[in-house]
Structures are given as structure tokens and as C-alpha cells.
Protein backbone atom coordinates (compact mmCIF):
# COMPACT_ATOMS: atom_id res chain seq x y z
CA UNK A 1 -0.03 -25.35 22.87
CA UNK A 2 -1.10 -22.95 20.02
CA UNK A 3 1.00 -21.82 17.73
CA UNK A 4 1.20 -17.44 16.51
CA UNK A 5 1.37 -16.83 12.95
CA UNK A 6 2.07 -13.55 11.82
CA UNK A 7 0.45 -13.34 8.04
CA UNK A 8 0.22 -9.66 6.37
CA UNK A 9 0.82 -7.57 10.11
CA UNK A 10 -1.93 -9.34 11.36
CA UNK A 11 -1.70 -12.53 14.23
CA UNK A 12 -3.65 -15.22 13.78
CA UNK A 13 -3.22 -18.22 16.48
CA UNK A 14 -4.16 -21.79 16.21
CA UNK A 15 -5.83 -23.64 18.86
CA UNK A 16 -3.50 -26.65 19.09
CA UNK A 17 -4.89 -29.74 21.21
CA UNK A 18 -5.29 -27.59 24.21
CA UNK A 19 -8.98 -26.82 25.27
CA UNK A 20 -8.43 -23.73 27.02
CA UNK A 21 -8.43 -21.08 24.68
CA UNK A 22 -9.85 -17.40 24.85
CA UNK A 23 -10.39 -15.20 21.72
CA UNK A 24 -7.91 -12.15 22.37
CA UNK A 25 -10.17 -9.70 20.57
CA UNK A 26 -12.80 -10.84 23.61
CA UNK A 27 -10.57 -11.08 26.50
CA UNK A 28 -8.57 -7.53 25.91
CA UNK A 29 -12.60 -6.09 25.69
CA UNK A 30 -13.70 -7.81 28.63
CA UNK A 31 -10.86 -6.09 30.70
CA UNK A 32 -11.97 -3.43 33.28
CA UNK A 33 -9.42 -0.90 32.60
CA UNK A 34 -8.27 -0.57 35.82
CA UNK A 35 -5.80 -2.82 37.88
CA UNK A 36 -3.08 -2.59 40.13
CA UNK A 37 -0.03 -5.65 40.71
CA UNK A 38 2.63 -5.63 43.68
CA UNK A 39 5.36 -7.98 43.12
CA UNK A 40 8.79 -8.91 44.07
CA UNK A 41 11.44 -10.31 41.23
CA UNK A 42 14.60 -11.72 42.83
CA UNK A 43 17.75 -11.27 41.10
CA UNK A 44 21.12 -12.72 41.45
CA UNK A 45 22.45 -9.41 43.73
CA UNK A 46 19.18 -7.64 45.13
CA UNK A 47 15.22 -7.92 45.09
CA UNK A 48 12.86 -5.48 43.25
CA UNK A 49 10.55 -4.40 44.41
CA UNK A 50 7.78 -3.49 41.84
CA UNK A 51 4.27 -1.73 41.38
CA UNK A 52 2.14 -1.82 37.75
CA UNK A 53 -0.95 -1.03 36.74
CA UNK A 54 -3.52 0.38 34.46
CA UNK A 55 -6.07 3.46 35.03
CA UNK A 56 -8.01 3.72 31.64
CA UNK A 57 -5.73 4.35 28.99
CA UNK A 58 -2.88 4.93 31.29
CA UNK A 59 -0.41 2.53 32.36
CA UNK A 60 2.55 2.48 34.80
CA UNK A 61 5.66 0.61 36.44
CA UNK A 62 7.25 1.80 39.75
CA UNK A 63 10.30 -0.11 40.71
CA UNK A 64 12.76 0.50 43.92
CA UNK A 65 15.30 -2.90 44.33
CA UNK A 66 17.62 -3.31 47.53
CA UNK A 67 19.99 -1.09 45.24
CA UNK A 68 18.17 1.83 44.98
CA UNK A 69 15.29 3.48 43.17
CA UNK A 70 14.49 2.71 39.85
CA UNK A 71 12.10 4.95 39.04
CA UNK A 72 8.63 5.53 36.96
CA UNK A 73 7.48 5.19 33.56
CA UNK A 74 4.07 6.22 32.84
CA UNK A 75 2.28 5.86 29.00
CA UNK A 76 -0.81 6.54 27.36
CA UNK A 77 -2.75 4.47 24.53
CA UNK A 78 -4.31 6.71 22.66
CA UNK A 79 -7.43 5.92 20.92
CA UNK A 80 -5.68 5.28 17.56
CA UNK A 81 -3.14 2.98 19.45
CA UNK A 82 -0.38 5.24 19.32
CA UNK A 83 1.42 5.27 22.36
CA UNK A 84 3.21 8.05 24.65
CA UNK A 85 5.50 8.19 27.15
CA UNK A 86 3.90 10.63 29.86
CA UNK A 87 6.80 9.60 32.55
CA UNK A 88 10.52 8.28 32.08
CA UNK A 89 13.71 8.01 34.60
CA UNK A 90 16.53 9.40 33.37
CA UNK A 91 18.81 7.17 31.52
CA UNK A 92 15.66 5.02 30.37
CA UNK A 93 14.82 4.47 27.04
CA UNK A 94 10.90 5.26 26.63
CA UNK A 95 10.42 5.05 22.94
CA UNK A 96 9.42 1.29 23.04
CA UNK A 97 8.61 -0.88 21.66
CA UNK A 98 6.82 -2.17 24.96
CA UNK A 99 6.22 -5.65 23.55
CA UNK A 100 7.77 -7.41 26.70
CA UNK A 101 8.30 -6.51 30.43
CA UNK A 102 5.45 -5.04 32.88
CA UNK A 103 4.11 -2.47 30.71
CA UNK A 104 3.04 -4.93 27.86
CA UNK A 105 -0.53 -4.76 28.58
CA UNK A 106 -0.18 -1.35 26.96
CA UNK A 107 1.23 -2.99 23.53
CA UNK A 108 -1.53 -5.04 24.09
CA UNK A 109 -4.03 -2.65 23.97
CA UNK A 110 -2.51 -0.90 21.03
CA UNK A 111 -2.82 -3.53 18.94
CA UNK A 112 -6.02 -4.53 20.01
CA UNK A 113 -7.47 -0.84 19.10
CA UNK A 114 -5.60 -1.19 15.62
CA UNK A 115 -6.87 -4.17 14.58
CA UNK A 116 -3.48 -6.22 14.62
CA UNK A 117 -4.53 -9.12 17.84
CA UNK A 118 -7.25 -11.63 16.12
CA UNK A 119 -7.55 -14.55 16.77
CA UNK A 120 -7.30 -17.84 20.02
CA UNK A 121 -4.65 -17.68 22.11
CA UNK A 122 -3.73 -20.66 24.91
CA UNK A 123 -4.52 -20.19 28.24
CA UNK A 124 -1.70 -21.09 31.08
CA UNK A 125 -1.34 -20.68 34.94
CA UNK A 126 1.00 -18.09 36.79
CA UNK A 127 0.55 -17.47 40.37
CA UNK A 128 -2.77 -19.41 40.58
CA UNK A 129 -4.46 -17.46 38.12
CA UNK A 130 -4.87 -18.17 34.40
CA UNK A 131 -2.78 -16.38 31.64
CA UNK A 132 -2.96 -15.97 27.92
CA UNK A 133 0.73 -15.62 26.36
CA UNK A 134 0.57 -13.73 23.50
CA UNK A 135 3.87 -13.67 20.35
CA UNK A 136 5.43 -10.41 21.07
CA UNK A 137 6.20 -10.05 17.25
CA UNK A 138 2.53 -8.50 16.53
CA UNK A 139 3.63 -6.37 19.65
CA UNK A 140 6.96 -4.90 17.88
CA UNK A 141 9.25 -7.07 19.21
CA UNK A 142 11.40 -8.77 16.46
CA UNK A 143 12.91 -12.33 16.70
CA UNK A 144 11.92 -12.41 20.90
CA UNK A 145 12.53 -15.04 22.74
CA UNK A 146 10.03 -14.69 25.44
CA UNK A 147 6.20 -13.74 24.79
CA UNK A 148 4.73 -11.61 27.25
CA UNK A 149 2.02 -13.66 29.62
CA UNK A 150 -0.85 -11.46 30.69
CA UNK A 151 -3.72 -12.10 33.50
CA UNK A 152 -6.95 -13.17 31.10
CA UNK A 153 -8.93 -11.29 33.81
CA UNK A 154 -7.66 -7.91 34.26
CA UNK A 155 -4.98 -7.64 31.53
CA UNK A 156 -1.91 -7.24 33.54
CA UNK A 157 1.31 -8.66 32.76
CA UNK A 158 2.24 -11.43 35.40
CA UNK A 159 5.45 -13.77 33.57
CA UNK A 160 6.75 -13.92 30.20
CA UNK A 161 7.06 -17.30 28.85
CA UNK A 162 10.61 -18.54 26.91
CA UNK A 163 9.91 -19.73 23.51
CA UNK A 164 12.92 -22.60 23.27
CA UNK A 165 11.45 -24.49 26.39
CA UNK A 166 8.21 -22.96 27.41
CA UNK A 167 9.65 -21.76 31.27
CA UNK A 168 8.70 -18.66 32.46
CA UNK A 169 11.75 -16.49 32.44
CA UNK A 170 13.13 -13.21 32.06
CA UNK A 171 10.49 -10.02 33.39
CA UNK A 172 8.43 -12.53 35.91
CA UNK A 173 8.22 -11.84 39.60
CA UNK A 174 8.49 -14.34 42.10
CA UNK A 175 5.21 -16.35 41.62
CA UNK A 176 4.39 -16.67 45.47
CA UNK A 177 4.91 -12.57 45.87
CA UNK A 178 2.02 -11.27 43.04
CA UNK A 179 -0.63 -9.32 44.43
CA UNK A 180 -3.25 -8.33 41.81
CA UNK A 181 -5.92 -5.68 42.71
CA UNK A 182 -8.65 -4.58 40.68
CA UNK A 183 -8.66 -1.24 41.43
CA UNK A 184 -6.45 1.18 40.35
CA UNK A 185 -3.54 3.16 42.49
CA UNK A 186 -4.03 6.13 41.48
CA UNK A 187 -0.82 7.64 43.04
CA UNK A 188 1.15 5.61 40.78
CA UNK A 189 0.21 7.53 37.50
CA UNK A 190 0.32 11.44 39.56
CA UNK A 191 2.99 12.70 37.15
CA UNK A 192 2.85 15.82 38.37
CA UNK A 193 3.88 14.98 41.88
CA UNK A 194 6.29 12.39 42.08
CA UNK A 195 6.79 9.74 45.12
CA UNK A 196 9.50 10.60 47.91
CA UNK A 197 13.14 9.66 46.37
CA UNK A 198 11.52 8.78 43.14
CA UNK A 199 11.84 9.67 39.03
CA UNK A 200 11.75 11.48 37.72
């Protein structure tokens, strides 16, 4: 398993004894810019019920559980990296950093256009389909204990993985319920015309 080193801002990872690696600077290029994921995460007391995705430099996370409606959050990456909150439910705090949950890919992205992700990064399996975990400290995140797992294909965020054991924990759906698309839904980032019963 590789190890992240954070030296001067800038992430460097070792390739370890695995021999699946990818070079992040390669895979974030190689992403289309457009996906969609429908997933279920199971709590203790009720399902959610989520939608994510990506549409260029736009990136979004619908949620509704058995509870009620949780709302949107749409950002933008801009070409500098600097990212924007376009969309936010009230009560939600939208300043980031988005280093973990389903909007990481953004984070992601940031750092790739700022020159902070270099180097190899491990490759994994979540929901059939292989995964690159990436530290969430070059992300903003400080002292996390889960790294943010993203699909080496399209770029979206499918687990997170716990640092003290290697589990995936925390933000992860149910494994059996992800649905990844490689086309975007473009409803899901129409800001100006939100969803029935949704926010905001």
C-alpha cells in the first residue's frame, strides 16, 4: 500500500510493493469531465438516497433519505482551482474544505490545476471497479482519518477509506447500490430551477 507524504504543500506518494499504481497527474487528465453516480448509503435510522456528478467544471450532490430532503450543493473549479459554491441548503456549511465526502472529486481537481497532486497513488476495488485513494491532507483536510477513494476512470468519489485499518468507512454508499454513468445529468446542476421539494 503506498504511503502520502506531504513535503513543502506538495504530495508525493510512494509506490509500496503493490503493482497497481496510476500517476494522479495522468489519471485526473484522462477524466472525461462528465459523470453521473446513483447510490444508496444506509444509516443506522433511514437510507439516503443520493445523486453526484460532474458536468465540466461543475460538480454536484443531491441527497433525499427516508427522513426527508436533504438538499443540493452545487460548486465550480475555476481554472485557477479556486472553488465556489454556486448551490447550498440552508443550514449547510459550503465554504469547504471539500477534501472528503461526494464532492471530493472537485478538491481533486483543484489541486490537480494548482499543481499540489504529483505523484503514484495505489489502486483499490469498490463496487467492482478500481479506485485510487488519495491523503485528504493535500486536499485541506487536516489530521483526517479517512482519504477520499475516487473511480480511476471517471473521477467520481465512490468510498473513503479509514486510515487506522484500511476499511472503507464513513461517506461510502452501499457497495451493491452504485450506479456510475458517464454522462452527465444535467438537471442536477439547473440552479436556477430547483427539483420538486428540493434546496434550496
Amino acid at each position: 500500500m503506498a504511503a502520502g507524504v506531504l513535503a513543502g504543500g506538495v504530495l508525493t506518494v510512494g509506490c509500496g510493493d503493490s503493482p497497481d499504481t496510476v500517476v494522479l497527474a495522468d489519471v485526473v487528465a484522462s477524466w472525461t469531465g462528465d459523470f453521473t453516480v446513483r447510490a444508496a448509503k444506509t444509516e443506522p435510522t433511514f437510507v439516503e438516497r443520493l445523486t453526484y456528478g460532474r458536468h465540466g467544471d461543475l460538480f454536484a450532490l443531491d441527497a433525499v433519505s427516508s427522513d426527508g430532503d436533504l438538499g443540493r450543493i452545487v460548486v465550480e473549479v475555476a481554472p485557477d482551482g479556486a472553488i465556489t459554491p454556486l448551490s447550498c441548503p440552508r443550514g449547510t456549511d459550503c465554504d469547504g474544505p471539500w477534501s472528503t465526502g461526494f464532492l471530493a472529486t472537485a478538491a481533486v481537481v483543484s489541486a490537480a490545476r494548482t499543481g499540489r497532486l504529483v505523484g503514484e497513488g495505489d489502486v483499490e476495488r469498490f463496487a467492482g471497479r478500481p479506485v485510487v485513494c488519495i491523503p485528504a491532507e493535500v486536499l485541506g483536510a487536516r489530521q483526517p482519518p479517512l482519504d477520499p477513494c475516487l473511480d480511476t476512470a471517471t473521477g467520481a468519489v465512490l468510498a473513503h477509506r479509514h486510515r487506522s485499518d484500511g476499511s472503507f468507512d464513513g461517506p461510502t454508499p452501499d457497495p451493491g447500490s452504485v450506479v456510475v454513468d458517464t454522462t452527465a445529468d444535467i438537471a442536477l446542476f439547473d440552479i436556477d430551477h430547483p427539483r420538486k421539494g428540493g434546496l434550496p
